[in-house]
C-alpha atoms as a PDB file:
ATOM      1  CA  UNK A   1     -14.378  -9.600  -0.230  1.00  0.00           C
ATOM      2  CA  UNK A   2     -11.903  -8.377   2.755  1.00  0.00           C
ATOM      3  CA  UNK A   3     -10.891  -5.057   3.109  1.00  0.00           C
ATOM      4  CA  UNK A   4      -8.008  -4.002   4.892  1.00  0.00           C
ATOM      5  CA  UNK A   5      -6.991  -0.685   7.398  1.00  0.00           C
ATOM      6  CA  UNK A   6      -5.500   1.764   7.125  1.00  0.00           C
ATOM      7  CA  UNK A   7      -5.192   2.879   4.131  1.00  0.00           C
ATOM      8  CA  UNK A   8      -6.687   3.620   0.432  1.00  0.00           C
ATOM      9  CA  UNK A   9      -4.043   1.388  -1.594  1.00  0.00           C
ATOM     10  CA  UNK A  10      -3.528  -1.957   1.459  1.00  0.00           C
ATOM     11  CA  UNK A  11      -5.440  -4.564  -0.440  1.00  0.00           C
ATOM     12  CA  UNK A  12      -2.614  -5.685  -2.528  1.00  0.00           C
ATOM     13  CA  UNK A  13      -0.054  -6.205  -0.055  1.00  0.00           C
ATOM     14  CA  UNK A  14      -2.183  -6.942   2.705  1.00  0.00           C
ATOM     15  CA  UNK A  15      -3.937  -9.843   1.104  1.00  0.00           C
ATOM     16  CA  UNK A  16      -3.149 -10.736  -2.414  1.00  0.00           C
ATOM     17  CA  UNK A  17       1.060 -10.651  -2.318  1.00  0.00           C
ATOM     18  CA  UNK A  18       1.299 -11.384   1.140  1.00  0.00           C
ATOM     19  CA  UNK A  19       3.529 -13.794   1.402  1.00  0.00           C
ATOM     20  CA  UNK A  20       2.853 -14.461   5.629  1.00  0.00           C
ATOM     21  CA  UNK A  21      -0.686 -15.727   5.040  1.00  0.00           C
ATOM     22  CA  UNK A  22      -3.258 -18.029   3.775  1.00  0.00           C
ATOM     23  CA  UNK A  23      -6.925 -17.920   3.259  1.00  0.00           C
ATOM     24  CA  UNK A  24      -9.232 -20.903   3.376  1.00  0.00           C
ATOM     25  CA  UNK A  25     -12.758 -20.817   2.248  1.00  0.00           C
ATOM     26  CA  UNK A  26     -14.817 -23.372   3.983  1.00  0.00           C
ATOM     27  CA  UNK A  27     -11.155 -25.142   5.139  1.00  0.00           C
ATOM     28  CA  UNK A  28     -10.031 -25.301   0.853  1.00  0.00           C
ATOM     29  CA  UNK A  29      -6.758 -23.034   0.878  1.00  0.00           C
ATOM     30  CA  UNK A  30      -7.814 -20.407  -1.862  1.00  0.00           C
ATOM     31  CA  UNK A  31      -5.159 -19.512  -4.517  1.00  0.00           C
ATOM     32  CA  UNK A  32      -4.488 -15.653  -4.326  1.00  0.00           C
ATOM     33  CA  UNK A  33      -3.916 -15.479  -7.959  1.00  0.00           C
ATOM     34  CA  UNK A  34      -7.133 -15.708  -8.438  1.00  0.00           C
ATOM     35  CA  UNK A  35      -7.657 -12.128  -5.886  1.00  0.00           C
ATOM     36  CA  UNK A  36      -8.446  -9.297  -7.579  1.00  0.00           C
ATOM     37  CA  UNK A  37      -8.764  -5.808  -6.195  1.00  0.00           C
ATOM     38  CA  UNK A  38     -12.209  -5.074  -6.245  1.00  0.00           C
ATOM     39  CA  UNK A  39     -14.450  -2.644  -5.046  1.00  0.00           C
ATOM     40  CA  UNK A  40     -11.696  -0.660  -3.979  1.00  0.00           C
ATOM     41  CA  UNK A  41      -7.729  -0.399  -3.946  1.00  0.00           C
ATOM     42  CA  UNK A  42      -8.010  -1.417   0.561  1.00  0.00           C
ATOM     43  CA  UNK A  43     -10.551  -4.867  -0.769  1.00  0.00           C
ATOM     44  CA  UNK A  44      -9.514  -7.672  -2.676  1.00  0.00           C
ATOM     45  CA  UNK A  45     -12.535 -10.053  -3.952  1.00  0.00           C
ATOM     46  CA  UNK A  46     -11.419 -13.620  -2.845  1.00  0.00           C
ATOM     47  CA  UNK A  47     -14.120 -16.019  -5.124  1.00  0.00           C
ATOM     48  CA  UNK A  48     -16.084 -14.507  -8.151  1.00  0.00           C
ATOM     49  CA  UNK A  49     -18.742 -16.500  -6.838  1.00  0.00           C
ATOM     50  CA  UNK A  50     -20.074 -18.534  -4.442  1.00  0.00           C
ATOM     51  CA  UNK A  51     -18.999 -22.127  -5.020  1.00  0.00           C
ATOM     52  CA  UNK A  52     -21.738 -24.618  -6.506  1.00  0.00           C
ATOM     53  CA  UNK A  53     -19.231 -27.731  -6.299  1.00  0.00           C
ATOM     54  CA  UNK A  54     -16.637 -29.387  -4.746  1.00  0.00           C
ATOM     55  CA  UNK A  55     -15.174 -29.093  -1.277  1.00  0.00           C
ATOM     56  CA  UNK A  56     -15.471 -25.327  -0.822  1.00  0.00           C
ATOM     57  CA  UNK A  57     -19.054 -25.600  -1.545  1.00  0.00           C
ATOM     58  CA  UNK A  58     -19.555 -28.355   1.217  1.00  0.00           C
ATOM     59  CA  UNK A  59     -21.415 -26.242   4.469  1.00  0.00           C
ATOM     60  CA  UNK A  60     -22.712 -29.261   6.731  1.00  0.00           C
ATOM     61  CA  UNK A  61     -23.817 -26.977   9.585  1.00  0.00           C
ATOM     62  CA  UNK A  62     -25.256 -24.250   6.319  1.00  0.00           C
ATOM     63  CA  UNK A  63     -22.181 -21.840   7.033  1.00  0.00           C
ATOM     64  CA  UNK A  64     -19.558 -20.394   4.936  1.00  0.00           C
ATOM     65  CA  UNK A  65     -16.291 -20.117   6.557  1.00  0.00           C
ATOM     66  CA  UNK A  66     -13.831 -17.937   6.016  1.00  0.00           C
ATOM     67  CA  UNK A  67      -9.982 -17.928   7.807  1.00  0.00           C
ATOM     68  CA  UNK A  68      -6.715 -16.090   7.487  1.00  0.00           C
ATOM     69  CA  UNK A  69      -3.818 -18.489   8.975  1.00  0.00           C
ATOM     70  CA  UNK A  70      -0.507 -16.496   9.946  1.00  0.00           C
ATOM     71  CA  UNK A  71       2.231 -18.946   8.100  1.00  0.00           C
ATOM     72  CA  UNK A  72       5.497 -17.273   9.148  1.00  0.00           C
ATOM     73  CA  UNK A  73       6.676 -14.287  11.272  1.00  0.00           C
ATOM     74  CA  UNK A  74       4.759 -11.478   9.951  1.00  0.00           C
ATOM     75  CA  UNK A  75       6.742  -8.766   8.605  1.00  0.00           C
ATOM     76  CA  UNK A  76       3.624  -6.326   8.827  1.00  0.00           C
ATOM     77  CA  UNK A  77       0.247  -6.087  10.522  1.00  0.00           C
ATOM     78  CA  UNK A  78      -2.807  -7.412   8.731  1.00  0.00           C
ATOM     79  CA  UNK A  79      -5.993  -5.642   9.831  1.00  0.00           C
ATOM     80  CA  UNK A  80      -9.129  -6.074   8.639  1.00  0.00           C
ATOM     81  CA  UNK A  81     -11.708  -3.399   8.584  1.00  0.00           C
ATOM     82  CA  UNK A  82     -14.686  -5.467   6.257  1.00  0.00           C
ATOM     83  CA  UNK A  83     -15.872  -8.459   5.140  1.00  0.00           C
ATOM     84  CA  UNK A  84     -18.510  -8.238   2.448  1.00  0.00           C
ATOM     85  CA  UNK A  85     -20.386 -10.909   1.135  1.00  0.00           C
ATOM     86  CA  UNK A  86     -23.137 -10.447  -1.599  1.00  0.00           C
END
């Protein structure tokens, strides 16, 4: 889950319908259809769960890693205030 600032309703447009990024999960681009807004209107939930197979569940060194790649100008700031994992 990443939550953005500032703001009660930024998840949306921040993260899922932003057109100016990507996120990867352990380098495997991660399809933001599949966000949902989740626990609040600023988060969006990235992956239901953890992933058990495949690429995105490959962690050679043990770590998860997450990244948010800037793919054109940005017409507005992304800032992020959380990132829960559970």
């Amino acid at each position: 889950v990443i939550c953005g600032c500032c703001g009660k309703d930024v998840g949306n447009a921040m993260f899922k319908t932003n057109p100016d990024i990507e996120i990867r999960y352990n380098t495997v681009l991660l399809d933001p259809e599949t966000f949902d807004i989740w626990p609040e209107n600023k988060c969006v939930r990235l992956l239901q769960r953890f992933p058990t197979h495949g690429r995105e569940s490959e962690t050679p060194t043990g770590h998860a890693y997450l990244s948010i790649n800037v793919v054109n100008d940005m017409s507005s700031v992304v800032r992020i205030s959380h990132v829960i994992t559970l």
